[in-house]
N, C-alpha and C. Protein backbone atom coordinates (compact mmCIF):
# COMPACT_ATOMS: atom_id res chain seq x y z
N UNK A 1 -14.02 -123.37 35.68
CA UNK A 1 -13.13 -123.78 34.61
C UNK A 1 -13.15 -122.70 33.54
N UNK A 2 -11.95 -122.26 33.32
CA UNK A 2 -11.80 -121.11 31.89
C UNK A 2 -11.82 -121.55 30.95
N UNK A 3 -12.30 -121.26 29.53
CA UNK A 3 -12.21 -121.74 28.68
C UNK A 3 -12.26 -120.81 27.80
N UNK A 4 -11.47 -120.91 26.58
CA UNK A 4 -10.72 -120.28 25.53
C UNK A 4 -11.81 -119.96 24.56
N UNK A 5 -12.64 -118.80 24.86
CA UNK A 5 -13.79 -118.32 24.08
C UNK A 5 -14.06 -119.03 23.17
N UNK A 6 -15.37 -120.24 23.96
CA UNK A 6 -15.42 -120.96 22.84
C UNK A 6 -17.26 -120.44 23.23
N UNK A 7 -18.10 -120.72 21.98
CA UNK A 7 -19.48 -120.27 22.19
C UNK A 7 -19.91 -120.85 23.32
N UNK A 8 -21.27 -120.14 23.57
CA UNK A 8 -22.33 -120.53 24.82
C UNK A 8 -22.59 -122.26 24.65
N UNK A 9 -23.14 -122.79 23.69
CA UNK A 9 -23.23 -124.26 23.90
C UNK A 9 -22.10 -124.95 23.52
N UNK A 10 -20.98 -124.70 23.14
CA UNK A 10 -19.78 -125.82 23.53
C UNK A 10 -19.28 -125.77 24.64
N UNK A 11 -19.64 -124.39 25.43
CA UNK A 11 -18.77 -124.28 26.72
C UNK A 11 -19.71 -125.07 27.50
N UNK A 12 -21.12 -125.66 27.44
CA UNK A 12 -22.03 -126.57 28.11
C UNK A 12 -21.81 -127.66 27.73
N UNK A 13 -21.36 -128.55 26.75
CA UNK A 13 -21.10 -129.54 26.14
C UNK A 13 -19.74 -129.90 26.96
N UNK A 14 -19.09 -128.66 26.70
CA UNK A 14 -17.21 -129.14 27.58
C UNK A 14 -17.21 -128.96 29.15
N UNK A 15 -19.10 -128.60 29.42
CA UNK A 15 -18.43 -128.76 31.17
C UNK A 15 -18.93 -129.97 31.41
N UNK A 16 -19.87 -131.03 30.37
CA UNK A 16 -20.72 -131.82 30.72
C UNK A 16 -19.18 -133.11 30.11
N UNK A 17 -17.84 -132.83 29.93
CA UNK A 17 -17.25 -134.02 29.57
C UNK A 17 -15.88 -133.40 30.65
N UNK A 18 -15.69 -132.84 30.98
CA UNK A 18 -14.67 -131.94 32.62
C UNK A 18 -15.05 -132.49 33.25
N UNK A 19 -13.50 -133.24 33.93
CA UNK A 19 -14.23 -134.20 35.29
C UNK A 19 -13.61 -133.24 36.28
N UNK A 20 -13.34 -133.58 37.54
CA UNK A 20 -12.71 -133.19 38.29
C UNK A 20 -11.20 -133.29 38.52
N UNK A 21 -10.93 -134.17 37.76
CA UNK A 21 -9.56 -134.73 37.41
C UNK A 21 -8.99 -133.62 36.35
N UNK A 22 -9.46 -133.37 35.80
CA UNK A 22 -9.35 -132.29 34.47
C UNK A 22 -8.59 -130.92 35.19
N UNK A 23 -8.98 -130.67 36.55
CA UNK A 23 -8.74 -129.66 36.78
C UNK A 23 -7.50 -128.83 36.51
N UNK A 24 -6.36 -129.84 36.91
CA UNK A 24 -4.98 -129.73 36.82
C UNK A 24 -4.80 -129.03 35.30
N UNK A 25 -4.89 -129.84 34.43
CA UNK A 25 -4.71 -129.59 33.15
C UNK A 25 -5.60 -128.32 32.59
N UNK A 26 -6.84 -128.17 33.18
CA UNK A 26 -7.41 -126.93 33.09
C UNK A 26 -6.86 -125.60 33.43
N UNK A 27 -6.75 -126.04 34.70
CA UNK A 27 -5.34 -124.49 35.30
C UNK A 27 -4.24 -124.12 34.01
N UNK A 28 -3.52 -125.68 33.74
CA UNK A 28 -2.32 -125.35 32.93
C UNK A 28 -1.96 -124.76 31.43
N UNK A 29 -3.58 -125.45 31.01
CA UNK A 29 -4.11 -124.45 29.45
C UNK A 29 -4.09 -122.90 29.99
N UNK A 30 -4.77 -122.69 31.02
CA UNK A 30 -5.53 -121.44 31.12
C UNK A 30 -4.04 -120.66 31.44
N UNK A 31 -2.75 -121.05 32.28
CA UNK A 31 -1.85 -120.05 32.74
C UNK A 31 -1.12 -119.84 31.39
N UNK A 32 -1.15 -121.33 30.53
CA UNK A 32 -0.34 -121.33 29.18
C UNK A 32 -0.58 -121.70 28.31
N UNK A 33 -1.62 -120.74 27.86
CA UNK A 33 -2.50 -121.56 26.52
C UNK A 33 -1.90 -121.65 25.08
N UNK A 34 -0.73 -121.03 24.99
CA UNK A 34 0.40 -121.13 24.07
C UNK A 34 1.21 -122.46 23.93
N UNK A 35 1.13 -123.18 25.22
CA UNK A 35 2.25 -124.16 25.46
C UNK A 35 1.67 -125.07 24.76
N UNK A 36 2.01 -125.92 23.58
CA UNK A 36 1.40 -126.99 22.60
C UNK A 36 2.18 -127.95 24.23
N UNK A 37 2.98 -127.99 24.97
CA UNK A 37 3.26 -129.21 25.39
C UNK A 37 1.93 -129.33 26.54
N UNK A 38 1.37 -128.37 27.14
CA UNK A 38 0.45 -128.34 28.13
C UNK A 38 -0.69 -128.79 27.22
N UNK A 39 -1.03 -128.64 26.10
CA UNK A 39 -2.45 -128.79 25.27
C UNK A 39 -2.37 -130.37 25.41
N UNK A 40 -0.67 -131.22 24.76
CA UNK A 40 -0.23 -132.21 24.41
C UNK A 40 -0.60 -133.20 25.43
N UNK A 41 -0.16 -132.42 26.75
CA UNK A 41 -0.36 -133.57 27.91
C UNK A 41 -1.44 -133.69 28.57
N UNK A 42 -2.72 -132.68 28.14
CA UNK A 42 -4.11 -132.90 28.86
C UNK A 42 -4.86 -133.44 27.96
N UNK A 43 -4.48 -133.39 26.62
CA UNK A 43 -5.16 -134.44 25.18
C UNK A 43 -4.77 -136.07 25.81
N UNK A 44 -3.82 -136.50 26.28
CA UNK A 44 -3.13 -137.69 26.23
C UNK A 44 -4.05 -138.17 27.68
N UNK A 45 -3.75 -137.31 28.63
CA UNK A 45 -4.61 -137.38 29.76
C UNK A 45 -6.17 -138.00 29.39
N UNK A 46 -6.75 -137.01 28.75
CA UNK A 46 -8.17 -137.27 28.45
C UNK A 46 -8.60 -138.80 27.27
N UNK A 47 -7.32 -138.38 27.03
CA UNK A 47 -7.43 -140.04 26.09
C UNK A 47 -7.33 -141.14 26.74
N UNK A 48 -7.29 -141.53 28.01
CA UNK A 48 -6.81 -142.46 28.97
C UNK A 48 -8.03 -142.54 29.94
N UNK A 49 -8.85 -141.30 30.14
CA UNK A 49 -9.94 -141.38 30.67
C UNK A 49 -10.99 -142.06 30.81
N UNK A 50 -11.64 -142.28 32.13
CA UNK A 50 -13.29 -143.11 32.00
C UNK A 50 -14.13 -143.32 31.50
N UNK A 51 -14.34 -142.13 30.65
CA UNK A 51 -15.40 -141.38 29.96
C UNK A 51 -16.41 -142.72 29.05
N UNK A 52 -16.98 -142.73 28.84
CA UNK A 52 -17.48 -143.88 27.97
C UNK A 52 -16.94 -143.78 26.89
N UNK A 53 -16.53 -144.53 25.46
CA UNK A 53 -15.87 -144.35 24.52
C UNK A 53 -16.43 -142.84 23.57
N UNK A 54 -17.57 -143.00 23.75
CA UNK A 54 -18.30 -141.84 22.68
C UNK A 54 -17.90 -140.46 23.34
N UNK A 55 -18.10 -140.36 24.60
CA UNK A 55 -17.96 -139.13 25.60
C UNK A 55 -16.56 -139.04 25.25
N UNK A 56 -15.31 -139.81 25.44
CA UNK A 56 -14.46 -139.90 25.42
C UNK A 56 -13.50 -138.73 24.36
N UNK A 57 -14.56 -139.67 23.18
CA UNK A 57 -14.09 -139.28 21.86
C UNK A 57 -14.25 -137.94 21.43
N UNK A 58 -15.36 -137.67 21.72
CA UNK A 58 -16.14 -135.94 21.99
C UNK A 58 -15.14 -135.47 22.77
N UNK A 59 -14.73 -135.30 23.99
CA UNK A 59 -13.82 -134.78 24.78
C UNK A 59 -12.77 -134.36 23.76
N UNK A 60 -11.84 -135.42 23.62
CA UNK A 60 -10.69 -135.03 23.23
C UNK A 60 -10.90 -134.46 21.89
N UNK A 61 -11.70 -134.60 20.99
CA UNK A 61 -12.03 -133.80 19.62
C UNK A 61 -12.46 -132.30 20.42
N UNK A 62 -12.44 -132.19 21.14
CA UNK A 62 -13.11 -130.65 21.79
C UNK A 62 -11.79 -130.64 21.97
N UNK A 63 -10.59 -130.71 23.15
CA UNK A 63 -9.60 -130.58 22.97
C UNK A 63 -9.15 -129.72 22.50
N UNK A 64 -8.74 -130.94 21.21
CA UNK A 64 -8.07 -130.80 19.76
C UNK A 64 -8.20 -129.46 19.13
N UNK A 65 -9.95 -129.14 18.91
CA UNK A 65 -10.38 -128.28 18.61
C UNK A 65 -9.98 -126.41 19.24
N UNK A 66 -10.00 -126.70 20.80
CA UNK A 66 -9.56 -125.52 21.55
C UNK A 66 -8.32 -124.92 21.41
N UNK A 67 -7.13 -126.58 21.36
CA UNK A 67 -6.16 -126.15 21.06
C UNK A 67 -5.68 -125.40 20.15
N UNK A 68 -6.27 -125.96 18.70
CA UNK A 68 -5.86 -125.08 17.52
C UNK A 68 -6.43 -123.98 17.20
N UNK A 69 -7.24 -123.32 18.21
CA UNK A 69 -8.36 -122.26 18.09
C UNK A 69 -6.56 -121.37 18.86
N UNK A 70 -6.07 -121.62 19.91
CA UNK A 70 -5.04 -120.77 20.73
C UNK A 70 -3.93 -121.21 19.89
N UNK A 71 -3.46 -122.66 18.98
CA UNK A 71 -2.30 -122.74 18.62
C UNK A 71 -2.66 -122.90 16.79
N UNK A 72 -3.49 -122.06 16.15
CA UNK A 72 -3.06 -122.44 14.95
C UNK A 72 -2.39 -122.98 13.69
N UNK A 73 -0.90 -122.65 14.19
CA UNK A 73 0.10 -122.80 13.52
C UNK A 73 0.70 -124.14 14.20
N UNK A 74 0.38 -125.08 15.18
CA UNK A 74 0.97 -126.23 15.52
C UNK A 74 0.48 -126.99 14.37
N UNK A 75 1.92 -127.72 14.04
CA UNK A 75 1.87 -128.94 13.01
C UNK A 75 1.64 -129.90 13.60
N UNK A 76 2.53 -130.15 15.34
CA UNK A 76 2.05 -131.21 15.67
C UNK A 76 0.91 -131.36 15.87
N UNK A 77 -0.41 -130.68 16.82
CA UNK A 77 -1.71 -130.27 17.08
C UNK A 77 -2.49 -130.76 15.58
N UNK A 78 -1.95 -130.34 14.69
CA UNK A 78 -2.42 -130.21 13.63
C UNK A 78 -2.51 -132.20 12.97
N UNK A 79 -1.50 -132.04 12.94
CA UNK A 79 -0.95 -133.13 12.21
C UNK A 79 -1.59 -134.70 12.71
N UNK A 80 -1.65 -134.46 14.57
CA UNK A 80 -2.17 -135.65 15.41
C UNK A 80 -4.13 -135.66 15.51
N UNK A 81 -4.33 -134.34 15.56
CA UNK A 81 -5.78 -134.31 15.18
C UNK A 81 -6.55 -134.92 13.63
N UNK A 82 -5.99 -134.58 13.22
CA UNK A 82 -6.18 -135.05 11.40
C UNK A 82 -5.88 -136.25 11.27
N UNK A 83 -4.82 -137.07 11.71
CA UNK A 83 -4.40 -138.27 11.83
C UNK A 83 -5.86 -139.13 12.92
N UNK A 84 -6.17 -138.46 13.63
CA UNK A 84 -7.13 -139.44 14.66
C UNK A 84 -8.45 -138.98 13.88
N UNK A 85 -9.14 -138.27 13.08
CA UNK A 85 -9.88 -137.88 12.42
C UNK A 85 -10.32 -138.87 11.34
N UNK A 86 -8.58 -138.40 10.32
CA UNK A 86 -9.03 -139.65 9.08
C UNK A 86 -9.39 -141.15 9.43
N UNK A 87 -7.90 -141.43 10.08
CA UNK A 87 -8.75 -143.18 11.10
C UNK A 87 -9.93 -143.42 11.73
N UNK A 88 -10.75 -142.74 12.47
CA UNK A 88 -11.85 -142.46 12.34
C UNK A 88 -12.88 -142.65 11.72
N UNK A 89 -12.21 -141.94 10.56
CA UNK A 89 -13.18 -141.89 9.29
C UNK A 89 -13.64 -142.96 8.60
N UNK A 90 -11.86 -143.56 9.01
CA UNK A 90 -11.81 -145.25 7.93
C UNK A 90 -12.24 -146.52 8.74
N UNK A 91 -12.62 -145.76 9.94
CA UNK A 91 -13.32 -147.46 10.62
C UNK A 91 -14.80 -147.20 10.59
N UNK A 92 -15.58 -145.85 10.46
CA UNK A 92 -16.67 -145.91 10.44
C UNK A 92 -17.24 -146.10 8.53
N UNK A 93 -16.08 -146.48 8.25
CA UNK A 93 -16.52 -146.58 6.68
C UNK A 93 -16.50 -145.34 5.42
N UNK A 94 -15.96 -144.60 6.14
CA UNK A 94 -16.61 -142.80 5.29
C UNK A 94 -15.07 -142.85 5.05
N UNK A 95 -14.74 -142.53 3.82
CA UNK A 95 -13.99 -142.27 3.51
C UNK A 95 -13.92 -140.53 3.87
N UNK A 96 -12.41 -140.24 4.32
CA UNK A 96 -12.06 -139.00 5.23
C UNK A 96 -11.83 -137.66 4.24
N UNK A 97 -11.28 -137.67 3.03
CA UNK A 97 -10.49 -137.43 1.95
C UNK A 97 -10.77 -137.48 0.53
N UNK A 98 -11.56 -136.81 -0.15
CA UNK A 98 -11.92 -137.83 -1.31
C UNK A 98 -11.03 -136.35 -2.37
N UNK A 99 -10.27 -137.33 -3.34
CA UNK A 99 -9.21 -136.18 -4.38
C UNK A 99 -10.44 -135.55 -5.04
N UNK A 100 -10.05 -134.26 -5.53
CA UNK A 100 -10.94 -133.70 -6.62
C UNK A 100 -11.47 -134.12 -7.93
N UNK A 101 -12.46 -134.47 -8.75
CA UNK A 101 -12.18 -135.35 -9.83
C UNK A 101 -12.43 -134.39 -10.98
């Protein structure tokens, strides 16, 4: 599995949540790691996955993460990560956001 120069222990962390199912979507980052729609449809993929909820959640925050490492400038990438982040935030109680005072 290729992966988008990410350090020595995330690339052990992201082979320990890569199923075999992943593969497809692995190929399709790696031929088009530009394509926000290929990032789009192996995030959605992995969100649907077996994974236990926690593994789950790790997964696709790795994702998220890879993606915007190759797509910076996606708003959507951007916009849907931050959105599943702050909610997140607000069910474990932590406020996500706090204004400057």
């Amino acid at each position: 599995v290729q992966t988008c120069a990410l350090p020595i222990w995330m690339s052990d962390l992201l082979a320990a949540v890569v199923e075999d199912e992943d593969l497809a979507y692995e190929e399709e980052v790696a031929r088009n790691p530009y394509s926000v729609r290929a990032w789009v449809r192996y995030i959605a993929f992995k969100q649907t996955s077996n994974l236990a909820p926690r593994a789950r959640a790790f997964a696709v925050d790795l994702l998220y993460e890879r993606a915007l490492r190759v797509l910076p400038g996606s708003y959507k990438l951007w916009h849907a990560y931050l959105a599943r982040r702050t909610a997140r935030a607000r069910v474990c109680g932590r406020p996500a956001l706090r204004a400057c005072a």
